[in-house]
C-alpha atoms as a PDB file:
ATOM      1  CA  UNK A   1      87.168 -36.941 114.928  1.00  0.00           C
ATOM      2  CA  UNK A   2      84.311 -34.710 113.020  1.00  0.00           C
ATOM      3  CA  UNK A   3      86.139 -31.074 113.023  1.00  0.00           C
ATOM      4  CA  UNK A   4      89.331 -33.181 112.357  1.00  0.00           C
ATOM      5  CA  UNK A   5      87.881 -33.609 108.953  1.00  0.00           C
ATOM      6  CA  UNK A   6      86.063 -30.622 107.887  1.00  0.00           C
ATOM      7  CA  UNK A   7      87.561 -28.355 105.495  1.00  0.00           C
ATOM      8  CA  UNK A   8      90.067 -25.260 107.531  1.00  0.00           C
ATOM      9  CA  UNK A   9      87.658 -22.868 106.097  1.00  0.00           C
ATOM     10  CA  UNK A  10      85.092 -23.236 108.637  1.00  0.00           C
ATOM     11  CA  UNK A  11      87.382 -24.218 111.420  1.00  0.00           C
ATOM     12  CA  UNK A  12      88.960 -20.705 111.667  1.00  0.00           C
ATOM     13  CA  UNK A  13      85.908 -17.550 110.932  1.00  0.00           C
ATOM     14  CA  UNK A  14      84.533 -17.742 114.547  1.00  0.00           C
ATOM     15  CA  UNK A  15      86.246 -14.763 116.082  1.00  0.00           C
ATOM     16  CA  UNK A  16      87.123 -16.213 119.104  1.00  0.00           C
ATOM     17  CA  UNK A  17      89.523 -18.594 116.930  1.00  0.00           C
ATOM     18  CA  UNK A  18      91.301 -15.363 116.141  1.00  0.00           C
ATOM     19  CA  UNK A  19      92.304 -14.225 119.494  1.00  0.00           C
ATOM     20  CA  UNK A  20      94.559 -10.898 118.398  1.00  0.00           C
ATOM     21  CA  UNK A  21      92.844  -8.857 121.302  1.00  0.00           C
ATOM     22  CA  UNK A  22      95.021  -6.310 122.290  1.00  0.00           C
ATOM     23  CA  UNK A  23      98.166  -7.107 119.812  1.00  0.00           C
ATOM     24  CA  UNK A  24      95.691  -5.546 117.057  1.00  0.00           C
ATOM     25  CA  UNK A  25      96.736  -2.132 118.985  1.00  0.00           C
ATOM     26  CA  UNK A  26     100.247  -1.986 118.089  1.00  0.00           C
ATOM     27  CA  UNK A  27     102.007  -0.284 115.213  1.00  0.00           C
ATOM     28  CA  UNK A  28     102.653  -1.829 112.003  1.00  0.00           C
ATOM     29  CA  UNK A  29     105.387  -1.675 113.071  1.00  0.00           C
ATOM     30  CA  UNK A  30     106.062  -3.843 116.107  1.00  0.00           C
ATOM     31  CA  UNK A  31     103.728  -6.884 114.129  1.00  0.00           C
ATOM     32  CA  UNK A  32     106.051  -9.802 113.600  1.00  0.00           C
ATOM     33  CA  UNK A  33     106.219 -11.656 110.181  1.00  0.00           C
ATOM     34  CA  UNK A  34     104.061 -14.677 111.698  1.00  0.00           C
ATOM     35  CA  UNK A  35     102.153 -12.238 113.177  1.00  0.00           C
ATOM     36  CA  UNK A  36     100.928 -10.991 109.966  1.00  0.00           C
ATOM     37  CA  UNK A  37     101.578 -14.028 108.081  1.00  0.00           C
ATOM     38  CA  UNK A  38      98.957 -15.662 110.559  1.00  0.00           C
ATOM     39  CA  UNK A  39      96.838 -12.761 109.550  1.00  0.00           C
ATOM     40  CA  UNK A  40      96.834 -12.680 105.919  1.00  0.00           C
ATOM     41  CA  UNK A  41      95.767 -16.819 106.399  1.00  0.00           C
ATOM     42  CA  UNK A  42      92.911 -16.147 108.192  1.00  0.00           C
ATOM     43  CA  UNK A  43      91.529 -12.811 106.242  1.00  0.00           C
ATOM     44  CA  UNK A  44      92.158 -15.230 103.352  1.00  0.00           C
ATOM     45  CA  UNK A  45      89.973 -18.188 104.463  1.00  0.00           C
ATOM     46  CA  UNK A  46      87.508 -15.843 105.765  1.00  0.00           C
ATOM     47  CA  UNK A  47      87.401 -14.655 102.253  1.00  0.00           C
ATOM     48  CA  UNK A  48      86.974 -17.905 100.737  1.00  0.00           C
ATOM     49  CA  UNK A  49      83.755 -18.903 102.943  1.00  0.00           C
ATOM     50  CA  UNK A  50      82.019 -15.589 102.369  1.00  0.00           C
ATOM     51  CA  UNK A  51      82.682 -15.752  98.431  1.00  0.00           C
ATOM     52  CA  UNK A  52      81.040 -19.334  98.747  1.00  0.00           C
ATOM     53  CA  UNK A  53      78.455 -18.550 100.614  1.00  0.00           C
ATOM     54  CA  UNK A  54      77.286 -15.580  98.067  1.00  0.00           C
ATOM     55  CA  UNK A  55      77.581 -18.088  95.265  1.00  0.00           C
ATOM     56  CA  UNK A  56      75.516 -20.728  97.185  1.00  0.00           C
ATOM     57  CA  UNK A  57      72.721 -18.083  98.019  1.00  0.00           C
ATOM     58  CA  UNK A  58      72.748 -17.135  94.604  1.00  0.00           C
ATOM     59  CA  UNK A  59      72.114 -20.456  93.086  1.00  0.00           C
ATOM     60  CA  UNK A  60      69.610 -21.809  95.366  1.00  0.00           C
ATOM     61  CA  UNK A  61      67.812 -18.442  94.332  1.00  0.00           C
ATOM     62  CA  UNK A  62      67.675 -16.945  98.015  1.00  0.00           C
ATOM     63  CA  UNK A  63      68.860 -13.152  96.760  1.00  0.00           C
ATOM     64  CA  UNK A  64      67.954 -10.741  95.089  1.00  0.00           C
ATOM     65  CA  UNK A  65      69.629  -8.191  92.027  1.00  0.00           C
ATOM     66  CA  UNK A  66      72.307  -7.088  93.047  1.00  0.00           C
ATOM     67  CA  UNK A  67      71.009  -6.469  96.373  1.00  0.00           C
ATOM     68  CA  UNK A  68      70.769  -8.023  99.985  1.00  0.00           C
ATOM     69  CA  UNK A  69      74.031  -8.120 101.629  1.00  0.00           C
ATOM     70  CA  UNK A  70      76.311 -10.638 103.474  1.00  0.00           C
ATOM     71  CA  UNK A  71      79.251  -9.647 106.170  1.00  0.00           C
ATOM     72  CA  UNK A  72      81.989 -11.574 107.994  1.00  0.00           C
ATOM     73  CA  UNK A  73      84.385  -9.937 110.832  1.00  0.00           C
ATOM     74  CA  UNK A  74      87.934 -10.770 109.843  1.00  0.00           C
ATOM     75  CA  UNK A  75      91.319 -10.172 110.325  1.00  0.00           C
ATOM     76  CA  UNK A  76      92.882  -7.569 108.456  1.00  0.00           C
ATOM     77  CA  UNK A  77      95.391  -8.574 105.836  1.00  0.00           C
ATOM     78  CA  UNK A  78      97.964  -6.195 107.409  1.00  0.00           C
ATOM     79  CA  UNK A  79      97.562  -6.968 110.669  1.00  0.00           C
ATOM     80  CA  UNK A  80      96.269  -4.277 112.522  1.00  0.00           C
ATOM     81  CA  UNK A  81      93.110  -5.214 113.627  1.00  0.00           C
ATOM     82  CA  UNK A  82      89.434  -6.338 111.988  1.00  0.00           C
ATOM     83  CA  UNK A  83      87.774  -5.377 108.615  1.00  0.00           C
ATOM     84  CA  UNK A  84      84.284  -6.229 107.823  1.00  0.00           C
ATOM     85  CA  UNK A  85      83.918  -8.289 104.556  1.00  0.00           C
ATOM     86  CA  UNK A  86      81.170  -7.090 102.130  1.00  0.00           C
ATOM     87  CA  UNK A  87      80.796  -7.514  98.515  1.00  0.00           C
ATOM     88  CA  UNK A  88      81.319  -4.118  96.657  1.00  0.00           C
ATOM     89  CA  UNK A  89      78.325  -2.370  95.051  1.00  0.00           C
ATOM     90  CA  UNK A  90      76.736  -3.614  91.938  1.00  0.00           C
ATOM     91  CA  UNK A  91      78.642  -7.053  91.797  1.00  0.00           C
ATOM     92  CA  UNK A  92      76.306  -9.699  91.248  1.00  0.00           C
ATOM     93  CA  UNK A  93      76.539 -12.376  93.613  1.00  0.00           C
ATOM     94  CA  UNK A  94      76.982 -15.185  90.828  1.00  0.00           C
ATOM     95  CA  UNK A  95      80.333 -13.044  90.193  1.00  0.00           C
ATOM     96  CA  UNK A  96      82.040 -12.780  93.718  1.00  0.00           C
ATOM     97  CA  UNK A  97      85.066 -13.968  94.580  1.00  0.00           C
ATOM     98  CA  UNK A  98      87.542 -13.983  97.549  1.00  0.00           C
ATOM     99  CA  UNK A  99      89.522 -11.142  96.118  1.00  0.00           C
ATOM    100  CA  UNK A 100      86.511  -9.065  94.984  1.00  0.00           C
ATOM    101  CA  UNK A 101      85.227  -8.302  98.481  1.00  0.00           C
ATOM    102  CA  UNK A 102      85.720  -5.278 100.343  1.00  0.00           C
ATOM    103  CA  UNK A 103      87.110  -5.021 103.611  1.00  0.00           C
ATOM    104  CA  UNK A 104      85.974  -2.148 105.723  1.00  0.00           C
ATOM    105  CA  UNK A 105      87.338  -0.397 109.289  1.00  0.00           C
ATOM    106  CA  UNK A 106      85.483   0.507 112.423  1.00  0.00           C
ATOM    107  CA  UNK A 107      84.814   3.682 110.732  1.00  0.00           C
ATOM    108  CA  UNK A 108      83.136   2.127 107.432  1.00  0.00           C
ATOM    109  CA  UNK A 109      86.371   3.312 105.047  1.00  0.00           C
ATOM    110  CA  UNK A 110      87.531   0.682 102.501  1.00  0.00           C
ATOM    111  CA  UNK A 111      90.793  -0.353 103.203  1.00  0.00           C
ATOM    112  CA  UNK A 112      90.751  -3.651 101.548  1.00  0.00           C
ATOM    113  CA  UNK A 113      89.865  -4.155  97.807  1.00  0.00           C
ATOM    114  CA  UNK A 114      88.405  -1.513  95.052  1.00  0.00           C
ATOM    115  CA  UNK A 115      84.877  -0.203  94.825  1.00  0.00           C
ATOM    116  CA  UNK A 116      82.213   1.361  97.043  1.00  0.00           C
ATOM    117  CA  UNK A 117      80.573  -0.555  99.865  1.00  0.00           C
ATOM    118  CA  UNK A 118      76.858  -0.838  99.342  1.00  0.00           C
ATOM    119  CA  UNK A 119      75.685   2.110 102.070  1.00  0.00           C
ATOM    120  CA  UNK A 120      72.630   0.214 103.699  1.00  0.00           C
ATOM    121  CA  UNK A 121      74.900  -2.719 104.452  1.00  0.00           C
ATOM    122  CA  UNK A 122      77.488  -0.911 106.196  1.00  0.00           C
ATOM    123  CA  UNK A 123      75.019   0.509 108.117  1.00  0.00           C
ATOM    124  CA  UNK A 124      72.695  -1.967 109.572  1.00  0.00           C
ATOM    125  CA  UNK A 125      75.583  -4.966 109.724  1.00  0.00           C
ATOM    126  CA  UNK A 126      77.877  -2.918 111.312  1.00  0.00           C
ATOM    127  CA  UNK A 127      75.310  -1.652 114.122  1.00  0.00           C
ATOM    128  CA  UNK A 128      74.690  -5.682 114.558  1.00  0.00           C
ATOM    129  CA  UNK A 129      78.637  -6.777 114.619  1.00  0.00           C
ATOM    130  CA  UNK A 130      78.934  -4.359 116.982  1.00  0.00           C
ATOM    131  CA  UNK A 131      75.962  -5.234 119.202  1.00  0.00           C
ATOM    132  CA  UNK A 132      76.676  -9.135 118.779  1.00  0.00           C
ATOM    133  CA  UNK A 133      80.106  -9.303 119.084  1.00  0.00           C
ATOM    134  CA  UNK A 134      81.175 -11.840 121.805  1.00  0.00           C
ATOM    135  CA  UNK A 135      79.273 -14.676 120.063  1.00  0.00           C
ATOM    136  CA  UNK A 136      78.808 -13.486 116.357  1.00  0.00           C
ATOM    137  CA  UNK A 137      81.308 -13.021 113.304  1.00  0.00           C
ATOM    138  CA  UNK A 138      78.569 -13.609 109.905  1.00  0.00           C
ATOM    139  CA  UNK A 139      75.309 -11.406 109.077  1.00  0.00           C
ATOM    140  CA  UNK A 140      73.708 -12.057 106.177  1.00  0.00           C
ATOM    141  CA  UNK A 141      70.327 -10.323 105.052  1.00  0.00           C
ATOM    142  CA  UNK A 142      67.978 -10.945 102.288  1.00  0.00           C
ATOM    143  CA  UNK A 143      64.399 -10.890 100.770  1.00  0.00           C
ATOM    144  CA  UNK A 144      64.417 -14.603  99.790  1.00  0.00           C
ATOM    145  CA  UNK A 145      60.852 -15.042  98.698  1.00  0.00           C
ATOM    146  CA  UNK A 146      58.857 -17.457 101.239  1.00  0.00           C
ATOM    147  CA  UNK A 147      60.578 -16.292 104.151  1.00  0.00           C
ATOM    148  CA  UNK A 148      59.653 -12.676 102.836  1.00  0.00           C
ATOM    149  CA  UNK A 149      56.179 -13.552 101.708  1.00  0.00           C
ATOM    150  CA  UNK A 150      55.639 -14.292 105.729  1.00  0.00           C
ATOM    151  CA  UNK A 151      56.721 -11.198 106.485  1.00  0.00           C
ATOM    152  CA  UNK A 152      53.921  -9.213 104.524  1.00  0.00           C
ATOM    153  CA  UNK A 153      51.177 -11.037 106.151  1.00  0.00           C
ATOM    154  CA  UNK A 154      49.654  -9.296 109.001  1.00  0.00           C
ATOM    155  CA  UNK A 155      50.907 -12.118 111.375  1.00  0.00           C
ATOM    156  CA  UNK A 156      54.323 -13.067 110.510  1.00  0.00           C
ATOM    157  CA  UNK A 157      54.722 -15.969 113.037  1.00  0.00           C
ATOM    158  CA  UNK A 158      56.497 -19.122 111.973  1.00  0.00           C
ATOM    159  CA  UNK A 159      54.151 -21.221 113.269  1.00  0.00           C
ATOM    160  CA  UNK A 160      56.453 -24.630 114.755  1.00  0.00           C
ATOM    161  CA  UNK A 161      53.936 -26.992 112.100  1.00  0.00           C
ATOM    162  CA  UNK A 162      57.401 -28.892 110.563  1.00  0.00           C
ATOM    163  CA  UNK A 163      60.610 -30.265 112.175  1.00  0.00           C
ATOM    164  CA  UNK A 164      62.393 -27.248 110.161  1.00  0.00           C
ATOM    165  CA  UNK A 165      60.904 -24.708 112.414  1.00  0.00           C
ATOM    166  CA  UNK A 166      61.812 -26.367 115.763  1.00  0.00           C
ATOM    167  CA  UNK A 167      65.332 -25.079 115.008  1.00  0.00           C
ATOM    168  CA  UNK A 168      63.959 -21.397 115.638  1.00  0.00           C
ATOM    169  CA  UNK A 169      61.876 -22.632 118.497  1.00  0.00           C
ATOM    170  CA  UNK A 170      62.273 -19.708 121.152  1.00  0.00           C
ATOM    171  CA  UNK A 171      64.968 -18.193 118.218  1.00  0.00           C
ATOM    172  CA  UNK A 172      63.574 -15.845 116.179  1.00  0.00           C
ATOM    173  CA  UNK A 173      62.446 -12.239 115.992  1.00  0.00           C
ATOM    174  CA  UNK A 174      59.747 -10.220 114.483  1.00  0.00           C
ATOM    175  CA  UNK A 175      61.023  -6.828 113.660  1.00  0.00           C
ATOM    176  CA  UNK A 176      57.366  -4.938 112.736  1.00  0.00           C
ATOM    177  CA  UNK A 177      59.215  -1.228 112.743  1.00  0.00           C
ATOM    178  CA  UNK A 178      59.757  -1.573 109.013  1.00  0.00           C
ATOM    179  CA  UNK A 179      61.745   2.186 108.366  1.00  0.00           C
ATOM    180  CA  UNK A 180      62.330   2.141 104.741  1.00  0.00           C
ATOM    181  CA  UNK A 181      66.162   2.146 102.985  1.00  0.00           C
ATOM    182  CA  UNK A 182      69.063   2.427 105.715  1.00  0.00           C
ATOM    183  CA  UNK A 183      71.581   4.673 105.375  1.00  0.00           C
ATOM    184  CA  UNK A 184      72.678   5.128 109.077  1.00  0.00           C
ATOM    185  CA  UNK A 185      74.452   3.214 111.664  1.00  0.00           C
ATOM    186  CA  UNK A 186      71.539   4.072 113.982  1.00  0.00           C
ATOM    187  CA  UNK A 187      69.064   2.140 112.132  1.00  0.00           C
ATOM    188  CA  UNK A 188      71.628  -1.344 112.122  1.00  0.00           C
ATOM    189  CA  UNK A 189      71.250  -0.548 116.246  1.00  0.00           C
ATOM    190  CA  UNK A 190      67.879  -0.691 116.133  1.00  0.00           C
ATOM    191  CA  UNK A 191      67.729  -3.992 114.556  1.00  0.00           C
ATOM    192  CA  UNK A 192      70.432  -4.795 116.770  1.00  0.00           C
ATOM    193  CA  UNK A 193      68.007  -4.263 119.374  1.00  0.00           C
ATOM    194  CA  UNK A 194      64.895  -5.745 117.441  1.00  0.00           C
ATOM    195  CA  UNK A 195      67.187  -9.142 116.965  1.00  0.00           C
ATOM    196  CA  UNK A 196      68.040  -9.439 120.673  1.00  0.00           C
ATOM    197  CA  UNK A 197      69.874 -12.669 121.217  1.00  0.00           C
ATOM    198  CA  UNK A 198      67.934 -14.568 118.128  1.00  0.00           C
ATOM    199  CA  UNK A 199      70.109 -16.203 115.264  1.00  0.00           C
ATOM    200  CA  UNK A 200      67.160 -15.162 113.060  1.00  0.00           C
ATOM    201  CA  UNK A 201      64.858 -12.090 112.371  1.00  0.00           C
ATOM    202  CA  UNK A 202      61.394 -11.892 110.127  1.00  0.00           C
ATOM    203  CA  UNK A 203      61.293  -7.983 109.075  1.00  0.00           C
ATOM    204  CA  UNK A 204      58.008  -7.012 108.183  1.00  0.00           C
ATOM    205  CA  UNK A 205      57.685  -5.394 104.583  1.00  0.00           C
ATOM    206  CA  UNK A 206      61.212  -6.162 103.627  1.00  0.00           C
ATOM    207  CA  UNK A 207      62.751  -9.055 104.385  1.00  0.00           C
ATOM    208  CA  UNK A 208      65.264 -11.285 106.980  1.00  0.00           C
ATOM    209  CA  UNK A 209      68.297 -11.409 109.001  1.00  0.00           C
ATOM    210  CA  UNK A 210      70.096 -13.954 110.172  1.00  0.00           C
ATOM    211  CA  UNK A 211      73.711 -14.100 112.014  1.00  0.00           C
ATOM    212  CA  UNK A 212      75.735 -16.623 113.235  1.00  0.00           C
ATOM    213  CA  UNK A 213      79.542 -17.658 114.793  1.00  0.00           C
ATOM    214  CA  UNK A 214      80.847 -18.460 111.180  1.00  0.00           C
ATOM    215  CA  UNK A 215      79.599 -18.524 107.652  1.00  0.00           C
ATOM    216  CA  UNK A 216      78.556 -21.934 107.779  1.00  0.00           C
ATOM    217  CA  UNK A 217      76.329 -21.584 110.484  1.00  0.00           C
ATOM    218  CA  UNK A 218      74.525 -18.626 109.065  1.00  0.00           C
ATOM    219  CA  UNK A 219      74.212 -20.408 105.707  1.00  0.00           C
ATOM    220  CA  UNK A 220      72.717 -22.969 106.993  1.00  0.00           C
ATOM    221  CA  UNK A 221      70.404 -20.702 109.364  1.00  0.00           C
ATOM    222  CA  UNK A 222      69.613 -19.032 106.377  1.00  0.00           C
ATOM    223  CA  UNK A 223      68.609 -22.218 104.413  1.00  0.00           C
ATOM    224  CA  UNK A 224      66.927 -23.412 106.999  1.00  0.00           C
ATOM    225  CA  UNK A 225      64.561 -20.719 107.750  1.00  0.00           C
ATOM    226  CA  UNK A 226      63.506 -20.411 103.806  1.00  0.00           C
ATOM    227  CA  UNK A 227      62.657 -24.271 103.788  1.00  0.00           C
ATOM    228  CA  UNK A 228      60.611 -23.499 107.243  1.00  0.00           C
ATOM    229  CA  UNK A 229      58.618 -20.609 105.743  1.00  0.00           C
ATOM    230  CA  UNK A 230      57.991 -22.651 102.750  1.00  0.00           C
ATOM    231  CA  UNK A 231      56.340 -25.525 104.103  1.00  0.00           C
ATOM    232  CA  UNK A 232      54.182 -22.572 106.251  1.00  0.00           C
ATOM    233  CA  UNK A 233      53.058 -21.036 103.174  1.00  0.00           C
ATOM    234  CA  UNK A 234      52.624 -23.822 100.681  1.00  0.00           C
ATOM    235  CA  UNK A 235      50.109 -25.453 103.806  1.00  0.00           C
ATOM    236  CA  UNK A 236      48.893 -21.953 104.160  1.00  0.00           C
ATOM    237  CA  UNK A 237      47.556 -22.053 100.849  1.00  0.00           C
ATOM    238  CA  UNK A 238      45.579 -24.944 101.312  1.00  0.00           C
ATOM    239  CA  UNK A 239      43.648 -22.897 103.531  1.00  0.00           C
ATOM    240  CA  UNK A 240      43.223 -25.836 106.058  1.00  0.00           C
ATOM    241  CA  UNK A 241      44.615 -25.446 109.520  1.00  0.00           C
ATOM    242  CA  UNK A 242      48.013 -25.881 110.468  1.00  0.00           C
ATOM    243  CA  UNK A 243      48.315 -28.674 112.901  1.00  0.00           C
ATOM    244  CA  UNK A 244      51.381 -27.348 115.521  1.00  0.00           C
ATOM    245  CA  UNK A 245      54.107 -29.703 117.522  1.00  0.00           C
ATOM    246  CA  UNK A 246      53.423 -29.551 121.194  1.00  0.00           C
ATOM    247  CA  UNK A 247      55.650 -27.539 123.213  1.00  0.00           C
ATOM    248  CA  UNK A 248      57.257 -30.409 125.313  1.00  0.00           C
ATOM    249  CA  UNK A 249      58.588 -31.739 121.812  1.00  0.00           C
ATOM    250  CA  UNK A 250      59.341 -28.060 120.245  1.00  0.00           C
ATOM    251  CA  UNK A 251      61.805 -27.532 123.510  1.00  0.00           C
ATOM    252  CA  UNK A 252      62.695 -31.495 123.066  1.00  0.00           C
ATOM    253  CA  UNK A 253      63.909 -31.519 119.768  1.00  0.00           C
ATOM    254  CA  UNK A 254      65.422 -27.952 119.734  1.00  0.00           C
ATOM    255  CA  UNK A 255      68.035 -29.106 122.203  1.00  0.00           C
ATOM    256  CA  UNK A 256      68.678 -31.955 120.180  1.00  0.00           C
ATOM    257  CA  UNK A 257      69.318 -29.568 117.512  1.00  0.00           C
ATOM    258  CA  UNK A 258      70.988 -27.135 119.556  1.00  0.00           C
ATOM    259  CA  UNK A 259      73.887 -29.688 120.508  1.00  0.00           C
ATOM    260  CA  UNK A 260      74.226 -31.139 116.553  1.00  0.00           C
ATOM    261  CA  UNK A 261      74.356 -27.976 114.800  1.00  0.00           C
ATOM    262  CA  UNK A 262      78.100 -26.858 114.363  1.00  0.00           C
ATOM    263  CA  UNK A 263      78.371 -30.502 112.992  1.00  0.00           C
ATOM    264  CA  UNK A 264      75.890 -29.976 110.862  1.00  0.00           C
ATOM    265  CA  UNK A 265      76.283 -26.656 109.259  1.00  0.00           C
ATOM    266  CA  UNK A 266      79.775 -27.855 108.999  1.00  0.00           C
ATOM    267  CA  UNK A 267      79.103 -30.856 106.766  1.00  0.00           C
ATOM    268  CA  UNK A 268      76.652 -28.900 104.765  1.00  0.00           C
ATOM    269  CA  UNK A 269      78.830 -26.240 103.974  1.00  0.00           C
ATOM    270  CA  UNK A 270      81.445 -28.638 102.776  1.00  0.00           C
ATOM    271  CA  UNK A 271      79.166 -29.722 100.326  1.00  0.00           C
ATOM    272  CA  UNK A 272      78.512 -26.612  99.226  1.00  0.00           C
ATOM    273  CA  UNK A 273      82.354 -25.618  98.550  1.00  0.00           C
ATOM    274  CA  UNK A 274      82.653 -29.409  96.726  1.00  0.00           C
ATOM    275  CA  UNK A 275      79.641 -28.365  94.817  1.00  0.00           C
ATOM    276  CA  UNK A 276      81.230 -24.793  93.801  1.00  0.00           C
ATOM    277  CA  UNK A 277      84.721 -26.142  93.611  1.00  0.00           C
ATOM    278  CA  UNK A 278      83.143 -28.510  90.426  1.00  0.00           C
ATOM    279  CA  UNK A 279      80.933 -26.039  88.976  1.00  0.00           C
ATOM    280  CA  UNK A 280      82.652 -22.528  89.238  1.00  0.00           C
ATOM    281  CA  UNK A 281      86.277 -23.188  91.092  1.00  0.00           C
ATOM    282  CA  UNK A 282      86.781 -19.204  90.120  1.00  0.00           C
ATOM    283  CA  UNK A 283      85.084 -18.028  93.630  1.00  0.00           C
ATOM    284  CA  UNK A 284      88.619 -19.288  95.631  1.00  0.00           C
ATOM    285  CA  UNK A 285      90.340 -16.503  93.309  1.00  0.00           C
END
């Protein structure tokens, strides 16, 4: 009854929903009109949720410039196969929209859209895509400022001290190999490697990473592990201890968590495109 009424956005970006397998193998020119038609639907709705999700990062303040970088896995409007969905260099996230994003192939060529892909997010989200791609279709990284703050400190833990951190109970990485700007696939492999099975990962000196199934899950991920690190360091700078949940109830309410949060994500991220659809309907263009 739920996913009956959430909005066909969010139904459709995991990438087992899109199910071309082999088919994506064939010539143009064996592709069927509904084959392609069914295609161009789903690039477009994958377009939709990644434009919204750069607008809501942007005005809850989580990015940065016009850095930081967000990618979706997505049907390519022609057919043939996958592009990864990236905004193009030097757009400011308050400014993307569904057409303004690039797609790119396996190889990292633009084949969708006009502009150059920022290099360091080709590289390290397409290392991770590849690594994570049975149960992942969204990356998004950033150097929102709590969750980044924790990252400088000698000890980077998220400490389980607040009902938002139980969600990365056991689910979260520490990647303390910080190796400067990327500009190589290798180095997206060795975060790849660094993230492991996580849905989150504090890098130390720069920043974090998060992925999940669709855009709405990594959004709210994303939200989610600011709002943790923020209630860490505002305590933190009381300098009094941090009193932590015991472990029984981290595990306890992480499975509670585990099981409610498609639904959740889901009805959060409808808010968010009600919200944008009021305030700045030009991101669906």
């Amino acid at each position: 009854m739920f996913l009956q009424k959430m909005s066909p956005i969010l139904l459709k970006t995991s990438p087992v929903s899109w199910n071309f397998g082999k088919r994506c193998l064939q010539s143009s020119t064996t592709l069927s009109p509904a084959y392609v038609a069914s295609a161009q639907a789903a690039n477009r709705r994958a377009r939709v949720a990644l434009a919204a999700a750069y607008r809501g990062l942007d005005k809850l303040g989580l990015n940065e410039g016009v850095c930081n970088h967000l990618t979706l896995r997505a049907p390519a409007a022609n057919g043939e196969g996958e592009v990864l969905l990236l905004i193009p260099y030097g757009l400011h996230w308050s400014e993307v929209t569904a057409s303004s994003l690039l797609g790119l192939n396996e190889k990292n060529k633009v084949v969708e859209g006009d502009g150059p892909a920022e290099i360091s997010a080709a590289s390290i989200h397409r290392g991770i895509h590849n690594a994570r791609s049975k149960d992942i279709s969204c990356v998004m990284h950033t150097h929102m400022p709590y969750a980044t703050a924790l990252a400088v400190l000698q000890d980077p833990t998220l400490r389980m001290c607040h009902q938002n951190c139980l969600r990365f109970y056991d689910n979260i990485a520490y990647d303390t190999d910080y190796q400067g700007l990327a500009e190589d696939v290798c180095e997206g492999d060795r975060m790849a490697r660094a993230l492991g099975k996580n849905d989150a990962m504090i890098m130390r000196s720069h920043g974090v990473m998060v992925v999940g199934p669709t855009v709405a899950r990594a959004f709210d991920t994303m939200y989610y592990l600011e709002r943790a690190c923020q209630i860490q360091v505002m305590a933190m700078w009381t300098g009094k201890p941090l009193v932590e949940i015991e472990e029984e109830m981290c595990k306890k309410s992480k499975a509670v968590m585990d099981r409610l949060n498609d639904e959740y994500a889901r009805a959060f991220f409808d808010s968010l495109l009600r919200r944008l659809r009021k305030e700045c309907p030009d991101f669906e263009n």
